[in-house]
C-alpha atoms as a PDB file:
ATOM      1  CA  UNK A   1     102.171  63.951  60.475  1.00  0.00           C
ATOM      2  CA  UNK A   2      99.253  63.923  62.363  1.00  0.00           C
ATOM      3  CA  UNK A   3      96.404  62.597  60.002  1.00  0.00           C
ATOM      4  CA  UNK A   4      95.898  61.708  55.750  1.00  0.00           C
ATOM      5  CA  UNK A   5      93.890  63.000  53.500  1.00  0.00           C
ATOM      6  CA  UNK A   6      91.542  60.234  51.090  1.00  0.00           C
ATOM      7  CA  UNK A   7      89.935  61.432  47.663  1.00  0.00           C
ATOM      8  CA  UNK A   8      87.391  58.531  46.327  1.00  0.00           C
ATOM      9  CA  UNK A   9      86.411  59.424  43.179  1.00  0.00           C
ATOM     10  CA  UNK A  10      83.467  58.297  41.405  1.00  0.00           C
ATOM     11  CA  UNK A  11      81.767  58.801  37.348  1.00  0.00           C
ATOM     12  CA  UNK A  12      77.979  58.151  37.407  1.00  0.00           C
ATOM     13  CA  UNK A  13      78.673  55.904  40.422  1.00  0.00           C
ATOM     14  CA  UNK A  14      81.660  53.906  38.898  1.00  0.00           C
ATOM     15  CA  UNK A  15      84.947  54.306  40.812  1.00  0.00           C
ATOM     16  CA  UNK A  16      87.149  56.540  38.245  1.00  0.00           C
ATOM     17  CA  UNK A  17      90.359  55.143  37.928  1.00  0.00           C
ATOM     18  CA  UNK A  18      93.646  56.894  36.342  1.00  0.00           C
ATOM     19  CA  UNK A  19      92.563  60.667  36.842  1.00  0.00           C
ATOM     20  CA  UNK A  20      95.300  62.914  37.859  1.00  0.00           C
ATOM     21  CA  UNK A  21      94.210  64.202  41.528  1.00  0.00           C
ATOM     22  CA  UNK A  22      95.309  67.896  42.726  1.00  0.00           C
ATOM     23  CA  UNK A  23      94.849  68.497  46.117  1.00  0.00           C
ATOM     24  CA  UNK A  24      96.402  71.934  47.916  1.00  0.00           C
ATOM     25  CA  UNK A  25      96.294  73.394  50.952  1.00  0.00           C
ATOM     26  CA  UNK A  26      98.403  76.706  51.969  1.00  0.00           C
ATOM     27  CA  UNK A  27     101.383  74.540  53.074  1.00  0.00           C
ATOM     28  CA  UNK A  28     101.209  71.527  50.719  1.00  0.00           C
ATOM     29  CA  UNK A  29     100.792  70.541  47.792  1.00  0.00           C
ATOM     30  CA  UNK A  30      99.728  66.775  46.841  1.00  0.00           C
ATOM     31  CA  UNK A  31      99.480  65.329  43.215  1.00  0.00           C
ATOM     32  CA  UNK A  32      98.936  62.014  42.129  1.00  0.00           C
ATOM     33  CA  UNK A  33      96.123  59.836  40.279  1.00  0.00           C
ATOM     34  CA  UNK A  34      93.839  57.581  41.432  1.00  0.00           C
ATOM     35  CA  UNK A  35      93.896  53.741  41.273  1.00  0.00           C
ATOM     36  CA  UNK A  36      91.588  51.350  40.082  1.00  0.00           C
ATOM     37  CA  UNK A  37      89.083  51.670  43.405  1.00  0.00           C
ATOM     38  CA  UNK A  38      89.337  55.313  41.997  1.00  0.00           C
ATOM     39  CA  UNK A  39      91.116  55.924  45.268  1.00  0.00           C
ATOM     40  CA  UNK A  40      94.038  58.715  45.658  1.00  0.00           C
ATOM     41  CA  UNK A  41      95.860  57.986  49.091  1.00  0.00           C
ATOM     42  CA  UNK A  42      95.708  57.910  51.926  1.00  0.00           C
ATOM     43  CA  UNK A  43      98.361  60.338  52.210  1.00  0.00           C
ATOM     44  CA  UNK A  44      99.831  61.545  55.550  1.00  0.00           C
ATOM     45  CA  UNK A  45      99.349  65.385  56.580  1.00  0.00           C
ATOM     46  CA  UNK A  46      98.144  68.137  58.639  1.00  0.00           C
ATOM     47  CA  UNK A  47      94.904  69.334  58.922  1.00  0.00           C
ATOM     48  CA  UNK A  48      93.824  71.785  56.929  1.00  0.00           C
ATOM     49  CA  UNK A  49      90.948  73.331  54.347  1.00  0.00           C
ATOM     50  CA  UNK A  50      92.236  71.953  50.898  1.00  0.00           C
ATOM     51  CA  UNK A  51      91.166  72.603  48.013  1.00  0.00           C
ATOM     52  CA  UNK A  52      90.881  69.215  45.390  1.00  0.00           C
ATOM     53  CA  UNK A  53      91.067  69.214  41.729  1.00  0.00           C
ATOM     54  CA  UNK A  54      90.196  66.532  39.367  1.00  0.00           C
ATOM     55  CA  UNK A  55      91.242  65.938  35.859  1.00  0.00           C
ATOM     56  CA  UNK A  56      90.012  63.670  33.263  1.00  0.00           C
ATOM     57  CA  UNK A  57      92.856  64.724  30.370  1.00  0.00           C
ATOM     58  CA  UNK A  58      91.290  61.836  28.035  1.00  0.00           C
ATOM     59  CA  UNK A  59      87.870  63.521  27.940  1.00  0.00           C
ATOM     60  CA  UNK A  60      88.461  66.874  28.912  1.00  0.00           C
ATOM     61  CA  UNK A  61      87.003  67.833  31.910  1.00  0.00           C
ATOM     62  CA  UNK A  62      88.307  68.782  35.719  1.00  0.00           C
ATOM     63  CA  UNK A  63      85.965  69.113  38.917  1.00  0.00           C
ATOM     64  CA  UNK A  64      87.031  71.605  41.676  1.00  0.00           C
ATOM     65  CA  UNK A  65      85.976  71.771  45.443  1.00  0.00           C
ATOM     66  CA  UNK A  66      86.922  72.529  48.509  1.00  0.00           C
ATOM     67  CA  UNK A  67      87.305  69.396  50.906  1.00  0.00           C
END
């Protein structure tokens, strides 16, 4: 693969740890959750225009955007 893909997450400037991370492209698909640096990779993968999804399951809220 010729590159990764990092998603840092952050709550009112806090790094969010344990959210479930959705990231998809037209050829992949990537799911995971971050860690405690609210950190999800890096992952190895082609370039591409994804589009990342984050979900908070505990209070109920997701964030979409293209990346």
């Amino acid at each position: 693969m010729p590159g990764t893909i990092v998603v840092v997450v952050r709550v009112n400037g806090v790094p969010a740890a344990g959210l479930r991370v959705h990231l998809s492209c037209p050829a992949t698909v990537l799911i995971g959750e971050t860690d405690a640096q609210g950190t999800y990779g890096p992952r190895a993968t082609f370039a591409a225009t994804w589009t990342a999804r984050v979900d908070d399951r505990s209070a109920g809220w997701s964030f979409l955007s293209l990346v």
